[in-house]
C-alpha atoms as a PDB file:
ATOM      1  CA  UNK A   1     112.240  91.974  77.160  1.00  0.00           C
ATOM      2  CA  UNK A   2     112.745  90.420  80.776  1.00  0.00           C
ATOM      3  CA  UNK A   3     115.713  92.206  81.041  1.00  0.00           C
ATOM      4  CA  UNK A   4     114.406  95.781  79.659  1.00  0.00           C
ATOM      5  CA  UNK A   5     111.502  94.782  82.633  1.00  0.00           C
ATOM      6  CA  UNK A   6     114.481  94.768  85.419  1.00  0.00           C
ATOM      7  CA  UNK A   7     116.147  97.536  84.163  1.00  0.00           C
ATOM      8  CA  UNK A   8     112.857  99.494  84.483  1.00  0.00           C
ATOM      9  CA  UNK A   9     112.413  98.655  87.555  1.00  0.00           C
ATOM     10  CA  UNK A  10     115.984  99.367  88.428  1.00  0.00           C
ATOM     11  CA  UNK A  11     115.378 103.024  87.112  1.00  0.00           C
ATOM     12  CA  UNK A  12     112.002 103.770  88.444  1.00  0.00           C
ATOM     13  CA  UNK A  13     112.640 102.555  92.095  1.00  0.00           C
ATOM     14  CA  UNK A  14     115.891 103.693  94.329  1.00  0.00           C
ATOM     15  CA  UNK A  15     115.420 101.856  97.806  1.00  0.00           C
ATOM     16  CA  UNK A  16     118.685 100.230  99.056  1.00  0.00           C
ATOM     17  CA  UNK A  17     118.582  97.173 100.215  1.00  0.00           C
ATOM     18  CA  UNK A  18     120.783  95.476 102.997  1.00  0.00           C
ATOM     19  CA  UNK A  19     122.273  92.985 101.251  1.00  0.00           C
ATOM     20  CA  UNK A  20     119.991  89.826  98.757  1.00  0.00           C
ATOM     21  CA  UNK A  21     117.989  89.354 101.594  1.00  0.00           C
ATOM     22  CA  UNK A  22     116.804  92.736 101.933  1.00  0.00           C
ATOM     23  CA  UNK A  23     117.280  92.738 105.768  1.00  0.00           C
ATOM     24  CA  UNK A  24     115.551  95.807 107.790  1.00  0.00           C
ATOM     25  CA  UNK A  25     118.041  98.642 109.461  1.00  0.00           C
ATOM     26  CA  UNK A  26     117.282  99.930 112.923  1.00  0.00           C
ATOM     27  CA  UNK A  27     114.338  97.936 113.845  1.00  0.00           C
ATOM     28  CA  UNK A  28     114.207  95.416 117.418  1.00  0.00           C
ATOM     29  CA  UNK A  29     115.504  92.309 117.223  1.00  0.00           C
ATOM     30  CA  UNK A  30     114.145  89.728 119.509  1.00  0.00           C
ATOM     31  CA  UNK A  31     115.788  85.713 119.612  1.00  0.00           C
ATOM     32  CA  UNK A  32     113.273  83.140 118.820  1.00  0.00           C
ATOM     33  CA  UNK A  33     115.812  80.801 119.801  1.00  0.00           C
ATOM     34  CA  UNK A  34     114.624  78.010 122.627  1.00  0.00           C
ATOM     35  CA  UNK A  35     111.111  79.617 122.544  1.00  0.00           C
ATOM     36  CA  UNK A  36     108.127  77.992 123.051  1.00  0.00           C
ATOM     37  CA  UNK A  37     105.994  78.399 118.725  1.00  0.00           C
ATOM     38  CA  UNK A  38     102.835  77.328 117.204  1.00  0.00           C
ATOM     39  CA  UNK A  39     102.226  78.380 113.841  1.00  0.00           C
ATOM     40  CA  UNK A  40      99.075  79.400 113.155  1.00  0.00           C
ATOM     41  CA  UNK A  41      98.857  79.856 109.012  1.00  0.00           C
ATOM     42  CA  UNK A  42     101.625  80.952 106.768  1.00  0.00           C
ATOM     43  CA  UNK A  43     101.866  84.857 107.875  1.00  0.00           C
ATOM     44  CA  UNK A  44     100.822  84.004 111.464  1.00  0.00           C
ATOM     45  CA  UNK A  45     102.640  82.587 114.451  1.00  0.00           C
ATOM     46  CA  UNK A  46     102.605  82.645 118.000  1.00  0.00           C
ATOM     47  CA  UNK A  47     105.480  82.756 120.615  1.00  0.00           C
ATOM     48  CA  UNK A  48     105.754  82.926 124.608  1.00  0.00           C
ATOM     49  CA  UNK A  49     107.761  86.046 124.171  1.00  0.00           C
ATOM     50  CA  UNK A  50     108.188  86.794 127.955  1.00  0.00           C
ATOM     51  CA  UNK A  51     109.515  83.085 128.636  1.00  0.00           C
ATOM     52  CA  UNK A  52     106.931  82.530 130.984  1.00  0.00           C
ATOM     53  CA  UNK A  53     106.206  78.886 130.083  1.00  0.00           C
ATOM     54  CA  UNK A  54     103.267  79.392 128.010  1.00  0.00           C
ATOM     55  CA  UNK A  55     101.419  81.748 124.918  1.00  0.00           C
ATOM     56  CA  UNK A  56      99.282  84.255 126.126  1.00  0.00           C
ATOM     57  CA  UNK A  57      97.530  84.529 122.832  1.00  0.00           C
ATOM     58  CA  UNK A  58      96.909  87.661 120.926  1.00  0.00           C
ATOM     59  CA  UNK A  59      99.471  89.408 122.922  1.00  0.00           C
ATOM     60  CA  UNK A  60     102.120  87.099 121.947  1.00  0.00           C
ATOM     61  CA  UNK A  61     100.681  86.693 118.500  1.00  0.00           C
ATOM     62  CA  UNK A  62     102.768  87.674 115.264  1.00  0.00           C
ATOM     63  CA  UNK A  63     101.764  89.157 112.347  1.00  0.00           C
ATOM     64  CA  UNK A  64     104.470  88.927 109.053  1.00  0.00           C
ATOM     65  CA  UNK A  65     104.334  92.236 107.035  1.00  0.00           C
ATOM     66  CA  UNK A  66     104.177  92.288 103.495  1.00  0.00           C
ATOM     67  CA  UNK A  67     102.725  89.383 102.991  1.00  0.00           C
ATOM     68  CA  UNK A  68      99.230  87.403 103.016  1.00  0.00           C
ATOM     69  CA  UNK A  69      99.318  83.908 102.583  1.00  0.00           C
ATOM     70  CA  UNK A  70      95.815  81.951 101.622  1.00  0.00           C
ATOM     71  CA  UNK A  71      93.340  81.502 104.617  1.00  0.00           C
ATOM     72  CA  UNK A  72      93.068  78.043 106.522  1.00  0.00           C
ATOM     73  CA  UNK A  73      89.491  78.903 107.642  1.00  0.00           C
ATOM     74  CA  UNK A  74      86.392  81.006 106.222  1.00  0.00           C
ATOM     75  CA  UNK A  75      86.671  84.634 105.842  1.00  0.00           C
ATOM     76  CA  UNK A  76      86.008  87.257 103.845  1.00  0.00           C
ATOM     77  CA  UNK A  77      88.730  86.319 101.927  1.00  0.00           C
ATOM     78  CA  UNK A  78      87.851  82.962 101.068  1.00  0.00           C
ATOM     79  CA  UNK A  79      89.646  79.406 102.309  1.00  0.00           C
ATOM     80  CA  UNK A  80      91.708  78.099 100.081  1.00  0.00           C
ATOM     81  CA  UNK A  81      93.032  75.225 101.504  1.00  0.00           C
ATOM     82  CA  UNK A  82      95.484  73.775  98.475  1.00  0.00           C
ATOM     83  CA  UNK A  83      97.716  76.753  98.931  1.00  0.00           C
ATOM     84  CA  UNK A  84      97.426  78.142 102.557  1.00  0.00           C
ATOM     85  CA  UNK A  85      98.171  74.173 104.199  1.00  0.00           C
ATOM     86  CA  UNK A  86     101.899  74.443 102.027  1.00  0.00           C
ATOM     87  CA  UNK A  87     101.965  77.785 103.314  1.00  0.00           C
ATOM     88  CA  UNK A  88     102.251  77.263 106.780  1.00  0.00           C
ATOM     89  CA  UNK A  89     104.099  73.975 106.479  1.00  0.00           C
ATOM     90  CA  UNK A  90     106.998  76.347 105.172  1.00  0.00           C
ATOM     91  CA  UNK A  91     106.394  78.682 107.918  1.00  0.00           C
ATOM     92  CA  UNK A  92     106.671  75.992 110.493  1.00  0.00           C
ATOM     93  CA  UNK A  93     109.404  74.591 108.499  1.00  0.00           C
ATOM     94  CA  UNK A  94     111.556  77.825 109.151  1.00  0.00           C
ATOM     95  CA  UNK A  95     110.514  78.429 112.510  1.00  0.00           C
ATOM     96  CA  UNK A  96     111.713  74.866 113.318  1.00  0.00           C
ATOM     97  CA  UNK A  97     115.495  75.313 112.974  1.00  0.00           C
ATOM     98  CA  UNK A  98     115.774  77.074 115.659  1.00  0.00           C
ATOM     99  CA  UNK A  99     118.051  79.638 114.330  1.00  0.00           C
ATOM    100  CA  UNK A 100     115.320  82.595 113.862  1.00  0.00           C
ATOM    101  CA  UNK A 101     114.750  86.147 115.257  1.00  0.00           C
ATOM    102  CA  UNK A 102     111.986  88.390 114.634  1.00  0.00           C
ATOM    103  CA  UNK A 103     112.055  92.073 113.452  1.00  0.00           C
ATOM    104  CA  UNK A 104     109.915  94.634 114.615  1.00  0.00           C
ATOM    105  CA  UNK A 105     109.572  97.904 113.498  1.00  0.00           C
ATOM    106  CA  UNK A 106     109.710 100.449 116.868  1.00  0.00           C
ATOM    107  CA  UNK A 107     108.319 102.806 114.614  1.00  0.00           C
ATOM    108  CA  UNK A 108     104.952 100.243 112.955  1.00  0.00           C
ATOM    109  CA  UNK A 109     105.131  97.251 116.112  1.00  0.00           C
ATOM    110  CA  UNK A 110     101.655  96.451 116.195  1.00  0.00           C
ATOM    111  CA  UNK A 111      98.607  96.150 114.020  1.00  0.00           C
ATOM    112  CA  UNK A 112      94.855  94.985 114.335  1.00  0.00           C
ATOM    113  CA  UNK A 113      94.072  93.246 116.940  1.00  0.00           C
ATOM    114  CA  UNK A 114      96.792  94.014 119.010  1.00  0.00           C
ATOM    115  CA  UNK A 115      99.072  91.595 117.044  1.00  0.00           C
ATOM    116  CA  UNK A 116     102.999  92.104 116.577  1.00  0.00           C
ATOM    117  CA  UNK A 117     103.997  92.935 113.238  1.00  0.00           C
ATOM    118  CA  UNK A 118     107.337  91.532 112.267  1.00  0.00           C
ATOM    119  CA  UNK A 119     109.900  90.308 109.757  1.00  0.00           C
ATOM    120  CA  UNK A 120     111.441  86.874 110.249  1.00  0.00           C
ATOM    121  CA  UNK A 121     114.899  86.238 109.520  1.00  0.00           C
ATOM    122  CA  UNK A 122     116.227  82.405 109.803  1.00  0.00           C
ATOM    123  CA  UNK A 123     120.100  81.832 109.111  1.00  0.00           C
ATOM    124  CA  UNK A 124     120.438  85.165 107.618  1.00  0.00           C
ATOM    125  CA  UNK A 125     117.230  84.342 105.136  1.00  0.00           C
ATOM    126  CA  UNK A 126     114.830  87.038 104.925  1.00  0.00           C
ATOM    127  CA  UNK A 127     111.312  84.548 105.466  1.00  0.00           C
ATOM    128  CA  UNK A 128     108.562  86.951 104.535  1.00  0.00           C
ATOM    129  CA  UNK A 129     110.702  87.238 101.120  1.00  0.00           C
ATOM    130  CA  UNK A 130     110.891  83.588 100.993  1.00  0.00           C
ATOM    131  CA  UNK A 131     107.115  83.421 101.335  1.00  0.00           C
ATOM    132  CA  UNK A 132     106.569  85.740  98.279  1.00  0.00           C
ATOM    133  CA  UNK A 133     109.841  84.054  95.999  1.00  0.00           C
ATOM    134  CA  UNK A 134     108.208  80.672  96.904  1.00  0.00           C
ATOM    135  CA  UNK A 135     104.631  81.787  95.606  1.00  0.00           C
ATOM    136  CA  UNK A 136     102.957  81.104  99.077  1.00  0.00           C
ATOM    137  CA  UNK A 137     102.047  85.257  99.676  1.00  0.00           C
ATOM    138  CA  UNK A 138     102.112  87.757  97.127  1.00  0.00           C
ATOM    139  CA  UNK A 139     103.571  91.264  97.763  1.00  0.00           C
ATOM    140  CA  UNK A 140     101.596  93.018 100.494  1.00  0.00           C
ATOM    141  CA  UNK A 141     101.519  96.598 100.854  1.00  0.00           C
ATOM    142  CA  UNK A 142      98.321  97.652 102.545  1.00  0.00           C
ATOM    143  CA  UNK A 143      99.801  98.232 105.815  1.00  0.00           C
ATOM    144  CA  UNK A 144     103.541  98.734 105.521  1.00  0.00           C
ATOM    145  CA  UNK A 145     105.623  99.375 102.808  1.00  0.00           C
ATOM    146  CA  UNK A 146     109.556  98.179 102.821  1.00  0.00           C
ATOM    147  CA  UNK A 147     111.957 100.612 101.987  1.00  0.00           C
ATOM    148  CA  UNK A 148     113.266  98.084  99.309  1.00  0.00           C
ATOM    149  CA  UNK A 149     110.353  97.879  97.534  1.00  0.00           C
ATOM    150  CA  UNK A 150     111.853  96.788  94.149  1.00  0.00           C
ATOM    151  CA  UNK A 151     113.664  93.580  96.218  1.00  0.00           C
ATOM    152  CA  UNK A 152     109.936  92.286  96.907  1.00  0.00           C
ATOM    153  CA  UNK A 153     108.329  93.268  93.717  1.00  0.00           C
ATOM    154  CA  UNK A 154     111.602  91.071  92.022  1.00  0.00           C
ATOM    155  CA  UNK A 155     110.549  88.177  93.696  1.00  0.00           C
ATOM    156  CA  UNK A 156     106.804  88.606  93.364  1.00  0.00           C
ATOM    157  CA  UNK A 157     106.930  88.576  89.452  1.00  0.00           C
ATOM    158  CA  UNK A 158     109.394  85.890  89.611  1.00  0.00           C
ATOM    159  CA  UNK A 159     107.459  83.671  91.379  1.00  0.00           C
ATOM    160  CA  UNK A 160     104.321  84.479  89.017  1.00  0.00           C
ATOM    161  CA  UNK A 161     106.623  84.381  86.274  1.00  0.00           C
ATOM    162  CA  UNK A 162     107.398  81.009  87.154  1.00  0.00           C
ATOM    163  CA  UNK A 163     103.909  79.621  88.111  1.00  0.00           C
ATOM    164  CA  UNK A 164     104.912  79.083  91.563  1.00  0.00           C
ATOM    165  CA  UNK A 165     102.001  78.723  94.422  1.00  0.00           C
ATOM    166  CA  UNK A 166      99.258  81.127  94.132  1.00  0.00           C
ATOM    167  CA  UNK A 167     100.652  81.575  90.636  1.00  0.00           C
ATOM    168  CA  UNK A 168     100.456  77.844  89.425  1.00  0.00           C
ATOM    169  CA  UNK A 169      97.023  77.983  88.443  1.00  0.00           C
ATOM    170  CA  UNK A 170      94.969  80.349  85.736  1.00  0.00           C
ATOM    171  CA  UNK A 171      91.948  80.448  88.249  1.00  0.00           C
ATOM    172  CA  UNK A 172      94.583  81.049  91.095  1.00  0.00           C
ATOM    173  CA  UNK A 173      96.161  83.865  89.069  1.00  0.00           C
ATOM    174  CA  UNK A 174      93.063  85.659  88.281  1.00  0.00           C
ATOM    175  CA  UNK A 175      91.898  85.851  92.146  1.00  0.00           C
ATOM    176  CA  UNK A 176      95.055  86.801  93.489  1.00  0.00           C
ATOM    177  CA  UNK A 177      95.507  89.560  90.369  1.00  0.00           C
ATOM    178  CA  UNK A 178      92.191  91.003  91.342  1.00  0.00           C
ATOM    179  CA  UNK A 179      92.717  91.055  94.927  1.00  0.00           C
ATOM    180  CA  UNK A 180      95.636  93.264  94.481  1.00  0.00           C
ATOM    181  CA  UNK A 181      93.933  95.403  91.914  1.00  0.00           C
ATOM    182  CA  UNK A 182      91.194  95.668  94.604  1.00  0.00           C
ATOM    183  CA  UNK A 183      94.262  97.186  96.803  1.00  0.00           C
ATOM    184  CA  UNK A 184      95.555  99.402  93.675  1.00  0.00           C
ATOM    185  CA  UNK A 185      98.392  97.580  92.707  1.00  0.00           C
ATOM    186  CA  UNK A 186      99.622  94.455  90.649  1.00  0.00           C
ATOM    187  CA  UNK A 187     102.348  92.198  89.650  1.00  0.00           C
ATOM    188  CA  UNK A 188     105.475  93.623  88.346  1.00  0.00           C
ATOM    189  CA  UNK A 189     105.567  91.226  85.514  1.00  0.00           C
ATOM    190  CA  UNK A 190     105.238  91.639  81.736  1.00  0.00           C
ATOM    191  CA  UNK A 191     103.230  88.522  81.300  1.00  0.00           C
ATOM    192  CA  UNK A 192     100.710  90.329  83.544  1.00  0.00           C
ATOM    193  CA  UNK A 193      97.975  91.475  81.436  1.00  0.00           C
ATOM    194  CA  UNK A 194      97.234  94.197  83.793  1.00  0.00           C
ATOM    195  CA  UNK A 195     101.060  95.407  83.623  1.00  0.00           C
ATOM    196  CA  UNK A 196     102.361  98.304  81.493  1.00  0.00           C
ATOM    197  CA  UNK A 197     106.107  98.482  81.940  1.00  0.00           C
ATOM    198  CA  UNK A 198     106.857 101.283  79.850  1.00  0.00           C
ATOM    199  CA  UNK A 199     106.566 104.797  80.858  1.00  0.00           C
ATOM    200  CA  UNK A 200     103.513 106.879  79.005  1.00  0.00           C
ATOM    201  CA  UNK A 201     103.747 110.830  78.737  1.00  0.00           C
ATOM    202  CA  UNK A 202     100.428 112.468  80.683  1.00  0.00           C
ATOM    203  CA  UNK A 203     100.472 114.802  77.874  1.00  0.00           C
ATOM    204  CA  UNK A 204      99.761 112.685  75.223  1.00  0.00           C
ATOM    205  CA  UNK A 205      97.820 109.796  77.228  1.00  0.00           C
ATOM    206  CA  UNK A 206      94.291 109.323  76.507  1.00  0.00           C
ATOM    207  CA  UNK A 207      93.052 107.184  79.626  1.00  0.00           C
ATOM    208  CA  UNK A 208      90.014 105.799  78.101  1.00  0.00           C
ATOM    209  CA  UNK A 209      92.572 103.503  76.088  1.00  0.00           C
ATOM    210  CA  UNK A 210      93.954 102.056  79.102  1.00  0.00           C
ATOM    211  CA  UNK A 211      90.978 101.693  81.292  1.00  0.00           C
ATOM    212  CA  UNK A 212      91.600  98.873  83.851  1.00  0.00           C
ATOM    213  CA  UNK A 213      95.477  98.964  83.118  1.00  0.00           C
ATOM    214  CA  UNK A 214      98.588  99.498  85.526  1.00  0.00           C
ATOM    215  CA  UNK A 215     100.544 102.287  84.563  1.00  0.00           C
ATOM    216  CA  UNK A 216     103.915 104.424  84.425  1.00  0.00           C
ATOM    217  CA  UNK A 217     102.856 107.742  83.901  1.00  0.00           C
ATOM    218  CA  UNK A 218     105.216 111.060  83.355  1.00  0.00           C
ATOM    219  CA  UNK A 219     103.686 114.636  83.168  1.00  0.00           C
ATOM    220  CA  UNK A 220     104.275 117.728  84.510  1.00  0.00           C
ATOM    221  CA  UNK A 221     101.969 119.418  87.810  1.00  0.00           C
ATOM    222  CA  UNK A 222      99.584 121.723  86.502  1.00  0.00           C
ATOM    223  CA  UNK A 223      98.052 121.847  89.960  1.00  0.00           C
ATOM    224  CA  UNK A 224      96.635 120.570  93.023  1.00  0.00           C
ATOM    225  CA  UNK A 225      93.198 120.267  94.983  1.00  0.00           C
ATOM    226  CA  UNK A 226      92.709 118.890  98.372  1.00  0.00           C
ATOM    227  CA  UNK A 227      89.730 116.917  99.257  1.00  0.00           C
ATOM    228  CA  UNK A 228      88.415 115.386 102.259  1.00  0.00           C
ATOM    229  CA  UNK A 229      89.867 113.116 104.806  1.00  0.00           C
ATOM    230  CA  UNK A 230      93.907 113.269 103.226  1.00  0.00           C
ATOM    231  CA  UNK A 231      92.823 112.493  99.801  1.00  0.00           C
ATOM    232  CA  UNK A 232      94.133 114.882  97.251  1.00  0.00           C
ATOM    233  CA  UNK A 233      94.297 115.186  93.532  1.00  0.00           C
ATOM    234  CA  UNK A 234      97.571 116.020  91.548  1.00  0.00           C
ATOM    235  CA  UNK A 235      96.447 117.510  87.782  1.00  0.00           C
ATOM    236  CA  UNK A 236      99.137 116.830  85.365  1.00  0.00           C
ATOM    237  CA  UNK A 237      99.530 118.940  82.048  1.00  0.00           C
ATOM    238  CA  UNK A 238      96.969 116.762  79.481  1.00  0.00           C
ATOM    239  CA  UNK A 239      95.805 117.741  75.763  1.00  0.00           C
ATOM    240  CA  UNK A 240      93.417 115.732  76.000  1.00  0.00           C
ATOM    241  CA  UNK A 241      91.988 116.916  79.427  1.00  0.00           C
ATOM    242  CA  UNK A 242      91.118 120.121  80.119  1.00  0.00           C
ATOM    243  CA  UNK A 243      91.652 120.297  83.482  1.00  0.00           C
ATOM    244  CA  UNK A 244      94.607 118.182  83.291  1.00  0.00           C
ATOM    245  CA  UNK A 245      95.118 114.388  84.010  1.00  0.00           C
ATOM    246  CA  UNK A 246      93.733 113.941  87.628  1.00  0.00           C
ATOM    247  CA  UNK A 247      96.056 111.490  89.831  1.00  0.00           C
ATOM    248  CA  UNK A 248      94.310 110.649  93.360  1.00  0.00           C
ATOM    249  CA  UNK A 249      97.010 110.523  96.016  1.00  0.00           C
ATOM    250  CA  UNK A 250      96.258 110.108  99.992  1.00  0.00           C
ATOM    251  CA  UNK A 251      98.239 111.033 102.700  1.00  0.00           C
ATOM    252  CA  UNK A 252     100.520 108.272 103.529  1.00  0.00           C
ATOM    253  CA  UNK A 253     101.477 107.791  99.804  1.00  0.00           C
ATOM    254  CA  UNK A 254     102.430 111.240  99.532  1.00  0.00           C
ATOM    255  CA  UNK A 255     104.403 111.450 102.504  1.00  0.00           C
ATOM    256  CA  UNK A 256     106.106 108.160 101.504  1.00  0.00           C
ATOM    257  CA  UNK A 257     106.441 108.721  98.108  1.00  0.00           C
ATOM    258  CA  UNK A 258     107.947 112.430  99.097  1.00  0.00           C
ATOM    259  CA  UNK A 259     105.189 114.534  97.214  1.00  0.00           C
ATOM    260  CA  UNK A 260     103.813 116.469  99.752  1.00  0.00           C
ATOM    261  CA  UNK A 261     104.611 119.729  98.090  1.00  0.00           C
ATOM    262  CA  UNK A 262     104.341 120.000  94.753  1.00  0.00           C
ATOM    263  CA  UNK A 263     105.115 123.218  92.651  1.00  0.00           C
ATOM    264  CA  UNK A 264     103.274 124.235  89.279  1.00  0.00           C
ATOM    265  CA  UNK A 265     105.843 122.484  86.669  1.00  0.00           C
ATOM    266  CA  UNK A 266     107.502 120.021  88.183  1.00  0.00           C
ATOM    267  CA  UNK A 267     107.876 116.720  86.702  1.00  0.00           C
ATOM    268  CA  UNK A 268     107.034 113.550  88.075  1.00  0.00           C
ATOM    269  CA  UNK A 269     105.782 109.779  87.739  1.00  0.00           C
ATOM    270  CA  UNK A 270     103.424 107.632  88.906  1.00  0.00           C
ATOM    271  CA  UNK A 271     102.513 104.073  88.888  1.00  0.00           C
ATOM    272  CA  UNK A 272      99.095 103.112  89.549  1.00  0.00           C
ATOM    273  CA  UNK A 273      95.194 101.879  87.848  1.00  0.00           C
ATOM    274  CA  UNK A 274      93.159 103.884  85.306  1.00  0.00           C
ATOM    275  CA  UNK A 275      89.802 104.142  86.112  1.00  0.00           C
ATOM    276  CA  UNK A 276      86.993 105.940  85.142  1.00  0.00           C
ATOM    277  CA  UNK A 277      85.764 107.642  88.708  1.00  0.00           C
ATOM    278  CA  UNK A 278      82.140 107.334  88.929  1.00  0.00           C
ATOM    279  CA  UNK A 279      81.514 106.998  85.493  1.00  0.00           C
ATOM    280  CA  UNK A 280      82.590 110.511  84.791  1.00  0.00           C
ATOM    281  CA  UNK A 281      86.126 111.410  85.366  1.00  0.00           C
ATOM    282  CA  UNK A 282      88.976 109.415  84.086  1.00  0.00           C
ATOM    283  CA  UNK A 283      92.177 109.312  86.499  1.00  0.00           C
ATOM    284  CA  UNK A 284      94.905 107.303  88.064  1.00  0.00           C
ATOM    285  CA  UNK A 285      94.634 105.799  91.212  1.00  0.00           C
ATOM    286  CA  UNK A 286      98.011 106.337  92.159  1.00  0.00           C
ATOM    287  CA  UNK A 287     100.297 103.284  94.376  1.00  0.00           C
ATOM    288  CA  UNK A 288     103.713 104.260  94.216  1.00  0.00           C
ATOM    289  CA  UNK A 289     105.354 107.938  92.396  1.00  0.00           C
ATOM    290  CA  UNK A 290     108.124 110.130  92.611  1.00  0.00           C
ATOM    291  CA  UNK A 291     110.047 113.626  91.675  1.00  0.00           C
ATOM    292  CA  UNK A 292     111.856 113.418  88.228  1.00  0.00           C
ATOM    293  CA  UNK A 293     113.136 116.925  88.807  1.00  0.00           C
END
């Protein structure tokens, strides 16, 4: 079974990765070497990036993508101090070689608050990875996506796989598997109850079965409807709903996901919740998708 789980993932996602560590191409690369740090929490650092003797705070304030690590102090989020303090002792850990440079996409370089958004790399290791194999973040995709997608989601359900972190508890598990359901997506992992590895055929599917679930789903476009502010709806050919199976889509994930223009009949697949859209209309909230055709 673990290895049928890889080998779906293998099929379902085609991102190339440079090299194990999964290394970005054509982004900045800036020297941390002989800098002045302070590590704030486990995805959060700070660095006198103009060598000026001193940290001019949120300006030379870094951000790791694709990962959250558990909060230090009260937020909206909740403290949890048991596995955000191990969190940023790794960080700090890394940073403390010496032998690090930072990543930043020209393209994505800064996010709220004015904050840097990087990737750190430390003798050739790929940190925010490290972070998510170690069980200190899980996989982060609010913000930014990497183009080797299936590298991170490897390591994510390894690390819950192995109870690592975040992972190492049941009441851990549960509030890190909802907050990623609350951002409409979940572990990779078939000892995720949430999970569904195996592909389901729209035609056949009747979503009241799967209600809460995470999904493959294949069908073919019956057709589209815009709504408001990017959202849009892709129907896929249903027998059990009239109208077809309704998959909500929004801008970003159709431009990254390459399904801006779909034609009547083509196949595709998506990955993503089934819900039951104010009480009335089942669909899938879709997270990742592409063109079978």
């Amino acid at each position: 079974m673990k290895h049928l789980f890889l080998k779906l993932l293998i099929c379902f996602f085609t991102f190339s990765a440079h090299g194990s560590q999964g290394l970005p191409r054509g982004w900045n690369l800036i020297s941390l070497k002989d800098l002045m740090l302070k590590t704030i929490d486990g995805d959060t650092f700070e660095a006198d990036l103009n060598r000026n003797g001193r940290i001019a705070g949120k300006q030379e304030r870094v951000r790791l993508l694709y990962v959250d690590t558990p909060e230090l102090n009260e937020s909206h989020k909740g403290k949890d101090l048991q596995y955000g303090i191990p969190a940023k002792d790794f960080l700090k850990q890394k940073l403390n070689t010496g032998r690090c440079s930072l990543w930043v996409d020209p393209e994505n370089s800064r996010g709220n608050r004015g904050r840097l958004l990087g990737l750190v790399e430390c003798s050739g290791t790929n940190i925010n990875l490290e972070l998510i194999r170690e069980g200190h973040s899980y996989f982060d995709t609010r913000f930014s996506r990497p183009r080797n997608y299936v590298l991170y989601a490897r390591q994510e359900a390894q690390a819950f796989n192995s109870r690592r972190g975040i992972w190492s508890s049941l009441d851990s598990r549960k509030a890190y598997l909802k907050r990623l359901r609350d951002e409409g997506k979940t572990v990779y992992s078939l000892k995720n109850p949430l999970f569904r590895a195996e592909p389901r055929e729209s035609l056949n599917l009747k979503p009241a079965q799967y209600k809460g679930l995470f999904l493959r789903v294949r069908g073919s476009v019956l057709k589209t409807r815009d709504l408001s502010r990017g959202a849009q709806l892709i129907f896929l050919k249903s027998r059990n709903l009239k109208q077809g199976l309704p998959v909500i889509t929004f801008k970003e994930q159709r431009k990254e996901n390459q399904l801006e223009q779909l034609s009547r009949g083509t196949r595709i697949q998506v990955e993503g919740f089934v819900q039951l859209y104010r009480g009335k209309q089942w669909q899938i909230r879709m997270h990742r998708g592409m063109v079978l055709d």
